[in-house]
ModelCIF file with pLDDT and N, C-alpha, C, O atoms, coordinates in Angstrom:
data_MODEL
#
_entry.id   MODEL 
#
_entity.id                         1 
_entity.type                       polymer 
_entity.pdbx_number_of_molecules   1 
#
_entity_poly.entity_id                      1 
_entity_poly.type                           'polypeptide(L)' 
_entity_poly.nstd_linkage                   no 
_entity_poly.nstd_monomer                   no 
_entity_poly.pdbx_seq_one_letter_code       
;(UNK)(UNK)(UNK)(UNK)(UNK)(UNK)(UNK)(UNK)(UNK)(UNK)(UNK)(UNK)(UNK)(UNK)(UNK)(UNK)
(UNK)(UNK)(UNK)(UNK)(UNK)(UNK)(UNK)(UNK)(UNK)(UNK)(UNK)(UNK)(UNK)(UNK)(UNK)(UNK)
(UNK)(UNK)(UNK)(UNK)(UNK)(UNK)(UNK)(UNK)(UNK)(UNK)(UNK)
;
_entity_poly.pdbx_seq_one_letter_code_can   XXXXXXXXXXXXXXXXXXXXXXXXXXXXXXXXXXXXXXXXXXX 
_entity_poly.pdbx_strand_id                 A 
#
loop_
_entity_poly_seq.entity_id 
_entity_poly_seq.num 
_entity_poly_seq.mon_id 
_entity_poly_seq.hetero 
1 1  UNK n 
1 2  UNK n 
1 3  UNK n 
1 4  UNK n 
1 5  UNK n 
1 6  UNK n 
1 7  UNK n 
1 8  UNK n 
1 9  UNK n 
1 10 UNK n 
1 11 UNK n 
1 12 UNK n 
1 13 UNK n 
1 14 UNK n 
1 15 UNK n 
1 16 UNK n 
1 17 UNK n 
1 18 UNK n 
1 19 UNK n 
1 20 UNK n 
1 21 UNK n 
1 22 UNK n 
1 23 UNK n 
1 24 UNK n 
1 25 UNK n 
1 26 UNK n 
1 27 UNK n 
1 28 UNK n 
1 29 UNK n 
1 30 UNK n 
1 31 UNK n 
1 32 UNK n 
1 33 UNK n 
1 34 UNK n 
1 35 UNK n 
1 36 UNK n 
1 37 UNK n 
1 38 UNK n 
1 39 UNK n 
1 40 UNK n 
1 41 UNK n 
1 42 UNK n 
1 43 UNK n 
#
_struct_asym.id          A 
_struct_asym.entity_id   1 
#
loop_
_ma_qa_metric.id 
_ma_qa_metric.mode 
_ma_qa_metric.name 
_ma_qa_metric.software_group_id 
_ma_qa_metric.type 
1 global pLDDT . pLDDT 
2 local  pLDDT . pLDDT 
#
_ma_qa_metric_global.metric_id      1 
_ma_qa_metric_global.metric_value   91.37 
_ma_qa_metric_global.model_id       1 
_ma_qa_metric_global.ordinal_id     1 
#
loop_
_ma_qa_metric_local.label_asym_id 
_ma_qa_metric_local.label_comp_id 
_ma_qa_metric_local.label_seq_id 
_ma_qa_metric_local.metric_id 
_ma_qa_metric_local.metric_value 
_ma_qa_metric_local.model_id 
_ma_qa_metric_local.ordinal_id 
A UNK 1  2 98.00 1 1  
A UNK 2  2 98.00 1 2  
A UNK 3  2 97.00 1 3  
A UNK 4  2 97.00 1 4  
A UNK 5  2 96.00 1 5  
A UNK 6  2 97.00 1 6  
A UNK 7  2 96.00 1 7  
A UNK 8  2 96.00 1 8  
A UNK 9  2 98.00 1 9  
A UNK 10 2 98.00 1 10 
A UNK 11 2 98.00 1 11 
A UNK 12 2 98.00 1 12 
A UNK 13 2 98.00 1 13 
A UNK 14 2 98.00 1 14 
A UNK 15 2 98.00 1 15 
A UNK 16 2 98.00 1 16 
A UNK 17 2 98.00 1 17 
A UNK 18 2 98.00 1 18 
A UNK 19 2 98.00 1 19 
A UNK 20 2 98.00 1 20 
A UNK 21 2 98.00 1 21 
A UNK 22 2 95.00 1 22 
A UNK 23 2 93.00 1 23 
A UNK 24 2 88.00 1 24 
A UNK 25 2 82.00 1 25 
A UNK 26 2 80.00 1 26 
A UNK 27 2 62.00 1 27 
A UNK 28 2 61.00 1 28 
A UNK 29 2 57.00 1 29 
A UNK 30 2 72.00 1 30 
A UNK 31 2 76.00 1 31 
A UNK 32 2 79.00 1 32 
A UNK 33 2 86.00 1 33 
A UNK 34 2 88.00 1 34 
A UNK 35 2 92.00 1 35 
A UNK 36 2 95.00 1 36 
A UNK 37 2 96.00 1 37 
A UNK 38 2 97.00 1 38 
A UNK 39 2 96.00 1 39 
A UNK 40 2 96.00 1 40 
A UNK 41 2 97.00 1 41 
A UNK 42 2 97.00 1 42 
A UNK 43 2 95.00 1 43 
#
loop_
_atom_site.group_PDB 
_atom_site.id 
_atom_site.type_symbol 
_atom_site.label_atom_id 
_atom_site.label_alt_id 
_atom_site.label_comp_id 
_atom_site.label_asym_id 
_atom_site.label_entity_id 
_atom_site.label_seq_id 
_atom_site.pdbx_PDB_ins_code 
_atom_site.Cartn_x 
_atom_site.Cartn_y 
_atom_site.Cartn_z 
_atom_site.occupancy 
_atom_site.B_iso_or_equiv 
_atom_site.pdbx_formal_charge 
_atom_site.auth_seq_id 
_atom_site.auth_comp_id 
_atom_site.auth_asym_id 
_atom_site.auth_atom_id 
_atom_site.pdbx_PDB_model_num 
ATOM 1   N N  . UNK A 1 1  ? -91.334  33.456 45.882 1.00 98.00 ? 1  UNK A N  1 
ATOM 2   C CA . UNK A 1 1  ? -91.659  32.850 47.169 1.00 98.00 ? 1  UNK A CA 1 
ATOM 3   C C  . UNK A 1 1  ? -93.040  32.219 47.060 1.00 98.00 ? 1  UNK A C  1 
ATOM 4   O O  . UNK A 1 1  ? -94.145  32.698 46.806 1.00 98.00 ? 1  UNK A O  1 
ATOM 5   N N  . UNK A 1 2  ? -92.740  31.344 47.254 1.00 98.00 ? 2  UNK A N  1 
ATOM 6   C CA . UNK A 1 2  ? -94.416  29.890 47.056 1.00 98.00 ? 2  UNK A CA 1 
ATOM 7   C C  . UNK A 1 2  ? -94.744  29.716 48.722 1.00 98.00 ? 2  UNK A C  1 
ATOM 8   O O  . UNK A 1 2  ? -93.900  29.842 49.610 1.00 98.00 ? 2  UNK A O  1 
ATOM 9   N N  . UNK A 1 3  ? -96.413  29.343 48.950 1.00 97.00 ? 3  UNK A N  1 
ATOM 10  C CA . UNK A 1 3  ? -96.272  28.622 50.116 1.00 97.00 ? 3  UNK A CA 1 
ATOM 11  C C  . UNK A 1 3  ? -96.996  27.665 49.663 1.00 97.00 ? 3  UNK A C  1 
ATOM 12  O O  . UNK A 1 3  ? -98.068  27.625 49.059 1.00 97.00 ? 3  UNK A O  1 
ATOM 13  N N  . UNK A 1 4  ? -95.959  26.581 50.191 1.00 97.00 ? 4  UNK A N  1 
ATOM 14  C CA . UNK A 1 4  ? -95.717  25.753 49.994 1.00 97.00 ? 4  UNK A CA 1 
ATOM 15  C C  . UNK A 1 4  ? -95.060  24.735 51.508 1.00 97.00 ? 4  UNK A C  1 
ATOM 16  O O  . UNK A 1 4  ? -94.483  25.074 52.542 1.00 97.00 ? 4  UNK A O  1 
ATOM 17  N N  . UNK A 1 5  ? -95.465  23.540 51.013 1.00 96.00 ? 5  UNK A N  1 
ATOM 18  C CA . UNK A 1 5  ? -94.580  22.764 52.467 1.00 96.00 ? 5  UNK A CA 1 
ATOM 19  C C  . UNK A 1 5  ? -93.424  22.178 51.751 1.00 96.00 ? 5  UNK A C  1 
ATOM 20  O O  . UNK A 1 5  ? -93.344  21.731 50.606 1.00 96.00 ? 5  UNK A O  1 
ATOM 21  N N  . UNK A 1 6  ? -92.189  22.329 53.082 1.00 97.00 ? 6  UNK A N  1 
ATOM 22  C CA . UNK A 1 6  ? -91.083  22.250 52.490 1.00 97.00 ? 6  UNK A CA 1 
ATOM 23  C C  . UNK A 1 6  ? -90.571  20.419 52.102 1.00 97.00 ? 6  UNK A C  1 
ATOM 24  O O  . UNK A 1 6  ? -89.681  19.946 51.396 1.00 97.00 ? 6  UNK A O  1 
ATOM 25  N N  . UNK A 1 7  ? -91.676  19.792 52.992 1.00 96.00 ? 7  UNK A N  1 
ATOM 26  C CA . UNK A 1 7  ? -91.576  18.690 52.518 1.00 96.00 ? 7  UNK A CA 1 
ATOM 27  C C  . UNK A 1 7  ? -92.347  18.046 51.293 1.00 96.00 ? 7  UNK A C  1 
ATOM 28  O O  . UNK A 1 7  ? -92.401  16.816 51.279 1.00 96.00 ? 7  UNK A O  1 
ATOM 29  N N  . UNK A 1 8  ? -92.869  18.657 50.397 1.00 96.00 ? 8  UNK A N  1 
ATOM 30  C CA . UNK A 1 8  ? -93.764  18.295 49.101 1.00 96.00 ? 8  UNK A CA 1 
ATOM 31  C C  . UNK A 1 8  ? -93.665  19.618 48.397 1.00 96.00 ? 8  UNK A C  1 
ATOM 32  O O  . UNK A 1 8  ? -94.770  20.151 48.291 1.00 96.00 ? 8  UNK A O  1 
ATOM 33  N N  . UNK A 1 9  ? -92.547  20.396 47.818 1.00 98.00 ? 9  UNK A N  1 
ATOM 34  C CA . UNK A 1 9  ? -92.677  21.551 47.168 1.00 98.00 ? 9  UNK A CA 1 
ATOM 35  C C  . UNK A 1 9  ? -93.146  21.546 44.963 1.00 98.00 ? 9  UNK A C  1 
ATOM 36  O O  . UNK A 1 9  ? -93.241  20.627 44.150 1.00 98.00 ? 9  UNK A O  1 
ATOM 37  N N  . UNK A 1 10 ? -93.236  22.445 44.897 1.00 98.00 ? 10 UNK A N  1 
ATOM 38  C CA . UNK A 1 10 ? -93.711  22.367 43.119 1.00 98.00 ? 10 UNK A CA 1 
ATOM 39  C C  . UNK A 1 10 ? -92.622  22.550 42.496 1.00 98.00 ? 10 UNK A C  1 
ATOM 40  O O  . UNK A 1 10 ? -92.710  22.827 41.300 1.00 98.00 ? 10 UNK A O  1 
ATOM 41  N N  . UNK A 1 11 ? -91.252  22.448 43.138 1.00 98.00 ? 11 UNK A N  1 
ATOM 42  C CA . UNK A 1 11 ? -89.592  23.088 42.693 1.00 98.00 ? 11 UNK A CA 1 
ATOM 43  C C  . UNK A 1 11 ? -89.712  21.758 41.533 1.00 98.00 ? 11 UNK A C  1 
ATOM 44  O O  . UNK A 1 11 ? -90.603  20.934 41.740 1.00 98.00 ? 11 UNK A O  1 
ATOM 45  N N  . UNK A 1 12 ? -89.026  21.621 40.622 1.00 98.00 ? 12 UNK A N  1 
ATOM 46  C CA . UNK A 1 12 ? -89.263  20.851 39.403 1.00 98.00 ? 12 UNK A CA 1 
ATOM 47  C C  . UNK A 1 12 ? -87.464  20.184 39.694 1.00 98.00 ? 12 UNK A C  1 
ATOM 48  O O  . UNK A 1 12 ? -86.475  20.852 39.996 1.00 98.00 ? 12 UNK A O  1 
ATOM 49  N N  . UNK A 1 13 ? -87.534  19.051 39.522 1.00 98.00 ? 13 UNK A N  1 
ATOM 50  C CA . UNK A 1 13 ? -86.504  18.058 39.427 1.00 98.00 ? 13 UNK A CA 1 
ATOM 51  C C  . UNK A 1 13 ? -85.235  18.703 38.885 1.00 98.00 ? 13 UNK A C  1 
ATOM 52  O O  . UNK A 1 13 ? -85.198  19.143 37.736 1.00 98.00 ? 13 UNK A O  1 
ATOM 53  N N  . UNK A 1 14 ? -83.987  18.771 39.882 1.00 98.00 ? 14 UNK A N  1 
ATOM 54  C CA . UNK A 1 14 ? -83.008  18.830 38.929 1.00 98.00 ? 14 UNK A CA 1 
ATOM 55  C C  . UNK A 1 14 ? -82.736  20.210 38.181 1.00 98.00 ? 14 UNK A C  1 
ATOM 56  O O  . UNK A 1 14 ? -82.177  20.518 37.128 1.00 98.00 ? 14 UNK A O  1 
ATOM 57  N N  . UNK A 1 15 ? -83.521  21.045 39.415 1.00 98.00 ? 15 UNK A N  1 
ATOM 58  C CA . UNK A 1 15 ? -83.793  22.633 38.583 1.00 98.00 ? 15 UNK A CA 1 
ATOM 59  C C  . UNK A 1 15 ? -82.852  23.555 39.578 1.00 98.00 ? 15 UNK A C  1 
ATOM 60  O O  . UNK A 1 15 ? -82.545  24.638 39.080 1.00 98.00 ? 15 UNK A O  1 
ATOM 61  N N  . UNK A 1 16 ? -82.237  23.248 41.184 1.00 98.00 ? 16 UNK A N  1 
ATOM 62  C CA . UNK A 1 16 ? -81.283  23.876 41.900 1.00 98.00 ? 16 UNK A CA 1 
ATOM 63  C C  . UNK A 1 16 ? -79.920  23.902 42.078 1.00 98.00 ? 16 UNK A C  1 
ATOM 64  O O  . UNK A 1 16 ? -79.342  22.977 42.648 1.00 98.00 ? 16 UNK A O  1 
ATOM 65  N N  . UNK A 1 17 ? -79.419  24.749 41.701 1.00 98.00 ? 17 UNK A N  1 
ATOM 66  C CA . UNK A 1 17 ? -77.963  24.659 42.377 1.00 98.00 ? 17 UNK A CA 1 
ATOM 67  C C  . UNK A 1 17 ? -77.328  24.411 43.449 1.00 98.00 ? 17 UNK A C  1 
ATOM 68  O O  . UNK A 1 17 ? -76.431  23.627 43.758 1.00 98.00 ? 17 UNK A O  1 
ATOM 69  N N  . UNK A 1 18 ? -78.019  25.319 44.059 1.00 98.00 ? 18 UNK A N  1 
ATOM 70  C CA . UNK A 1 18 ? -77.942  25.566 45.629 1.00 98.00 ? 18 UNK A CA 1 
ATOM 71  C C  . UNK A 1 18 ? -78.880  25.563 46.630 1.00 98.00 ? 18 UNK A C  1 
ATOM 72  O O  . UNK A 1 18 ? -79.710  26.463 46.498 1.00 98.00 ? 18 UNK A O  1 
ATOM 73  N N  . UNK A 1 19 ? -79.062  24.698 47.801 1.00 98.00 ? 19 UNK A N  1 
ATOM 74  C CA . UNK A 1 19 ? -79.990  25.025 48.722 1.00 98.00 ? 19 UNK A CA 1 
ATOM 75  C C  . UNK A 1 19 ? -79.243  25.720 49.458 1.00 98.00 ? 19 UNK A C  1 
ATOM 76  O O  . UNK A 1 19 ? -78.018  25.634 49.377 1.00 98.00 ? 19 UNK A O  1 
ATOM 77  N N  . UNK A 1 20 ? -79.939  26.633 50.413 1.00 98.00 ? 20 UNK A N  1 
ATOM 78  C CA . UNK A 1 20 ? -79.382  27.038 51.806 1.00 98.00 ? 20 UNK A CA 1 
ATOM 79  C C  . UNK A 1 20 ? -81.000  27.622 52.711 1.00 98.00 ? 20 UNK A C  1 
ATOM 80  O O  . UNK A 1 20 ? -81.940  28.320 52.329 1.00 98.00 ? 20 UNK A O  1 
ATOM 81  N N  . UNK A 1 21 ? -80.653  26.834 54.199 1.00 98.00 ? 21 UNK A N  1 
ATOM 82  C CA . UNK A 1 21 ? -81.822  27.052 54.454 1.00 98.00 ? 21 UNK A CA 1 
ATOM 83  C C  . UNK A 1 21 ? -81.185  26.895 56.222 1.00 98.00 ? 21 UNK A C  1 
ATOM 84  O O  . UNK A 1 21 ? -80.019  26.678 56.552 1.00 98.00 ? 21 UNK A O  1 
ATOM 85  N N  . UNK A 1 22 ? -82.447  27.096 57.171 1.00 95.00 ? 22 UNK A N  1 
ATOM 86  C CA . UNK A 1 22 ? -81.988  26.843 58.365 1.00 95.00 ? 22 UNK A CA 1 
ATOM 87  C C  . UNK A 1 22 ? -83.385  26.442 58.876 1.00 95.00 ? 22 UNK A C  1 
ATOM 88  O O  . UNK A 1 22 ? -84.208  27.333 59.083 1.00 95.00 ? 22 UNK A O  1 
ATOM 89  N N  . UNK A 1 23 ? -83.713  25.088 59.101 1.00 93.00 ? 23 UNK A N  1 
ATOM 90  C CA . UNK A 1 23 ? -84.861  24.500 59.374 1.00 93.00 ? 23 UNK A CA 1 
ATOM 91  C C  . UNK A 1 23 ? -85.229  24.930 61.107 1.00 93.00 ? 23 UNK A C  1 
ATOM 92  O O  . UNK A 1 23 ? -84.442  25.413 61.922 1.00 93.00 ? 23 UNK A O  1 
ATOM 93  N N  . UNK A 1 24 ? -86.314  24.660 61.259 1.00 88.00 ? 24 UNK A N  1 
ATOM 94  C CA . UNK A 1 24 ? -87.511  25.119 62.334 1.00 88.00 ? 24 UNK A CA 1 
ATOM 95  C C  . UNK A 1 24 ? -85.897  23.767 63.863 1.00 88.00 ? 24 UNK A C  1 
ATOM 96  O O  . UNK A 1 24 ? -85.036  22.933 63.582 1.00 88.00 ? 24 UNK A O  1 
ATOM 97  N N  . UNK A 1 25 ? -86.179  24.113 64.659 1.00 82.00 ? 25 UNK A N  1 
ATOM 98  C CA . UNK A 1 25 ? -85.457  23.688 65.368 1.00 82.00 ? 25 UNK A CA 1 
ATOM 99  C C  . UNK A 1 25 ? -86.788  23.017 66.181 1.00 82.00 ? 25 UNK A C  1 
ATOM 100 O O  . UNK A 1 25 ? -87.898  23.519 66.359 1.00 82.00 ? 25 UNK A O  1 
ATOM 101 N N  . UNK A 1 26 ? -86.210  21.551 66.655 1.00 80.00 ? 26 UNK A N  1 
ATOM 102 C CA . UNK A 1 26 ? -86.730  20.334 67.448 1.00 80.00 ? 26 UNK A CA 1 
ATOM 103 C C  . UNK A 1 26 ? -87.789  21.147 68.282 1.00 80.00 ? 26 UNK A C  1 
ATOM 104 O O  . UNK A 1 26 ? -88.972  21.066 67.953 1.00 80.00 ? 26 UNK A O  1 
ATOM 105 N N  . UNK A 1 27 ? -87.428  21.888 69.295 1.00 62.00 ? 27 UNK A N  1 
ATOM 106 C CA . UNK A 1 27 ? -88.162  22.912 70.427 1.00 62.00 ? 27 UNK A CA 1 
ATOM 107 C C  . UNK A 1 27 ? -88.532  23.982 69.676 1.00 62.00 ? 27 UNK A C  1 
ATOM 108 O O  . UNK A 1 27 ? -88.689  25.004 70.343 1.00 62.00 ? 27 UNK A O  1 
ATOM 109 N N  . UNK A 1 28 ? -88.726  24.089 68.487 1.00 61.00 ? 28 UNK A N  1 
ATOM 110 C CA . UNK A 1 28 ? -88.798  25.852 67.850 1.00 61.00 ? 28 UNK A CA 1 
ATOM 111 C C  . UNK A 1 28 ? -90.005  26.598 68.417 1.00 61.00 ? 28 UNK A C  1 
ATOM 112 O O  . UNK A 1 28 ? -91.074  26.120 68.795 1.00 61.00 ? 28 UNK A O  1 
ATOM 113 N N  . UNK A 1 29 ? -89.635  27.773 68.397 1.00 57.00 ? 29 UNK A N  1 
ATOM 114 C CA . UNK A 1 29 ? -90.872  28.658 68.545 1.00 57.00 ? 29 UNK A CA 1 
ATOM 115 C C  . UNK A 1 29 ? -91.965  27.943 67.672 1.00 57.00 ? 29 UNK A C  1 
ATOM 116 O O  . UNK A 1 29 ? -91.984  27.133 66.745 1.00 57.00 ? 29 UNK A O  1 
ATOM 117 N N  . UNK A 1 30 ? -93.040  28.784 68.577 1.00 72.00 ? 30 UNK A N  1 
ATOM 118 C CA . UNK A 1 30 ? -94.122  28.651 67.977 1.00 72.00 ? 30 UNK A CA 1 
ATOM 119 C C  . UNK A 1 30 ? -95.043  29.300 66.626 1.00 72.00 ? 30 UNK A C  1 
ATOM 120 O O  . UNK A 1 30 ? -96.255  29.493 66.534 1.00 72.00 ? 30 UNK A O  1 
ATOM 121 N N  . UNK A 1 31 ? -93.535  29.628 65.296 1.00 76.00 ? 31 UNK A N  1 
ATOM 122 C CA . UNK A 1 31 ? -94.575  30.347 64.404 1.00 76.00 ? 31 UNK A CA 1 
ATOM 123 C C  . UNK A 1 31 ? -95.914  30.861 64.095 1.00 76.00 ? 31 UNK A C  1 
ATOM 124 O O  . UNK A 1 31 ? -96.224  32.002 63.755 1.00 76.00 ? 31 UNK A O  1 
ATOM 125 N N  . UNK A 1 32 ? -96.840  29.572 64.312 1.00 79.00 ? 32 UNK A N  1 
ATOM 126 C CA . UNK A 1 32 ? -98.237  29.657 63.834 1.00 79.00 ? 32 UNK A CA 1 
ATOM 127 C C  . UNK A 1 32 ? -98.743  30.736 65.633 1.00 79.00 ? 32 UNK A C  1 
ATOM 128 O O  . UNK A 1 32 ? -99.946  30.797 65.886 1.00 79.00 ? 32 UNK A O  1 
ATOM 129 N N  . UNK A 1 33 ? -98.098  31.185 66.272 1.00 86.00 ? 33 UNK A N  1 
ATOM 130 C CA . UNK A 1 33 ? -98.704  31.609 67.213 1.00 86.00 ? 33 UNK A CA 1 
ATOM 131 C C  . UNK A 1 33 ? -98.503  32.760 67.347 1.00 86.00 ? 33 UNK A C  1 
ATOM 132 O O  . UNK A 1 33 ? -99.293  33.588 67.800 1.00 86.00 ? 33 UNK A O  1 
ATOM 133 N N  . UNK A 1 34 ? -96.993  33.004 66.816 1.00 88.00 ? 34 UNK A N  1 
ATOM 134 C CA . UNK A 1 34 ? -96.249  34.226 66.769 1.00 88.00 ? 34 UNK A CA 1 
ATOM 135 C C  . UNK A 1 34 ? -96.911  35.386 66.011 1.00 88.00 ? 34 UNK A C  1 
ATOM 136 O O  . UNK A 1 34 ? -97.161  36.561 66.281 1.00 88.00 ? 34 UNK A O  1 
ATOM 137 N N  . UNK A 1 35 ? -97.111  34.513 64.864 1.00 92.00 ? 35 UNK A N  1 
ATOM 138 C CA . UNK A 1 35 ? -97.776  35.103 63.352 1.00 92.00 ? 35 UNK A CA 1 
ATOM 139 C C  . UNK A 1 35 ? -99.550  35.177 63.802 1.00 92.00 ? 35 UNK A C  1 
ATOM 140 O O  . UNK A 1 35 ? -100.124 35.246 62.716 1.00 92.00 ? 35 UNK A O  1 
ATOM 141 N N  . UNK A 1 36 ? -100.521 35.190 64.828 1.00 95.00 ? 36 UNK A N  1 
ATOM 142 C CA . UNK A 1 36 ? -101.557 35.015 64.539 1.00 95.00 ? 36 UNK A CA 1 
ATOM 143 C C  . UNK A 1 36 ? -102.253 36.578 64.550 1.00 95.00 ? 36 UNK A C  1 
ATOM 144 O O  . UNK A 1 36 ? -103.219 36.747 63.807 1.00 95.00 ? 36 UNK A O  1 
ATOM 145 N N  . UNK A 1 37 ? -101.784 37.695 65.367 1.00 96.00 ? 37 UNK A N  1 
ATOM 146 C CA . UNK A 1 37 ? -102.069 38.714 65.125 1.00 96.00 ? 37 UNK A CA 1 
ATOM 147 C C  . UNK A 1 37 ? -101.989 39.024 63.894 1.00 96.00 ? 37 UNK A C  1 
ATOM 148 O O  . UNK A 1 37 ? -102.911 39.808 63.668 1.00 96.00 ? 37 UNK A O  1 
ATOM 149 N N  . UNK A 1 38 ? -101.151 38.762 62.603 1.00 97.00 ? 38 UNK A N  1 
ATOM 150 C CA . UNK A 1 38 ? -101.029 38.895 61.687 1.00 97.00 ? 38 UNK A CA 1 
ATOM 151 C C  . UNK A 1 38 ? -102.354 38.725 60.776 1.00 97.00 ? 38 UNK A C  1 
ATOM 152 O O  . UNK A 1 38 ? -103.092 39.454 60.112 1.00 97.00 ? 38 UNK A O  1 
ATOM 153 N N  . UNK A 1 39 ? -102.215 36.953 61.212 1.00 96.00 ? 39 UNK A N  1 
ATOM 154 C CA . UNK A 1 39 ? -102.779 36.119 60.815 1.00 96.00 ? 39 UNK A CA 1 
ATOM 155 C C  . UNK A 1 39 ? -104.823 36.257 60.976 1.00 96.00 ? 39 UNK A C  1 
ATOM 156 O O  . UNK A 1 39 ? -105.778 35.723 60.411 1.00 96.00 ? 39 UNK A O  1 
ATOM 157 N N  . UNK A 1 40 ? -104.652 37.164 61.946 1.00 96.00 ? 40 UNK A N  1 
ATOM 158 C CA . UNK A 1 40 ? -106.292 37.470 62.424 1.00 96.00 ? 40 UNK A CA 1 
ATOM 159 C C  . UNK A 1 40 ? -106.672 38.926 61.472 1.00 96.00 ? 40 UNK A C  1 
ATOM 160 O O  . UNK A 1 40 ? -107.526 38.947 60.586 1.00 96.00 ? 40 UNK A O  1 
ATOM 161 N N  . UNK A 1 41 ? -106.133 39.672 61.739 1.00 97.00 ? 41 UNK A N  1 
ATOM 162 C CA . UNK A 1 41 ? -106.015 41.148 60.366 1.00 97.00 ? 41 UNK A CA 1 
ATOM 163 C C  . UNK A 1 41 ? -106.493 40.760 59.303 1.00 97.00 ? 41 UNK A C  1 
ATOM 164 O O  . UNK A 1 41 ? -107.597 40.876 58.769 1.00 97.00 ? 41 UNK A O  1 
ATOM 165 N N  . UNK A 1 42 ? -104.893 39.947 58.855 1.00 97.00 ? 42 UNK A N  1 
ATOM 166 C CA . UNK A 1 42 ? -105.214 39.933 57.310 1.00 97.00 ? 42 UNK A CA 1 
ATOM 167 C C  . UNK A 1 42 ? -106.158 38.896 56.950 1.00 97.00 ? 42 UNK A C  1 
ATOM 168 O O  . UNK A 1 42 ? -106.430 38.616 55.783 1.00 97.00 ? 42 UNK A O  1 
ATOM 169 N N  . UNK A 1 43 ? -106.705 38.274 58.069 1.00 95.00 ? 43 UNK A N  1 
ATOM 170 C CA . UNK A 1 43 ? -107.851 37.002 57.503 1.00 95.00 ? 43 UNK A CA 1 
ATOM 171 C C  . UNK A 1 43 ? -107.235 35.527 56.586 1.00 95.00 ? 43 UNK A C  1 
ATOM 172 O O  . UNK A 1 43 ? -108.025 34.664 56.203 1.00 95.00 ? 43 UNK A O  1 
#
């Protein structure tokens, strides 16, 4: 697991079989807000 953005990743050409994924939805929650207690802890 990389972080990474899913639109510019370091995955190397021609190296997957399979994607499967379920992208952030138009209205999505607010991750970066959800995660900030987290995000304040661990610095």
């Amino acid at each position: 697991i990389f972080l990474q953005d899913a639109r510019k990743t370091e995955i190397e050409d021609s190296s997957i079989s399979t994607v499967i994924t379920s992208p952030p939805y138009v209205t999505s929650y607010e991750y970066a807000d959800l995660h900030q207690l987290t995000g304040y802890w661990f610095d």
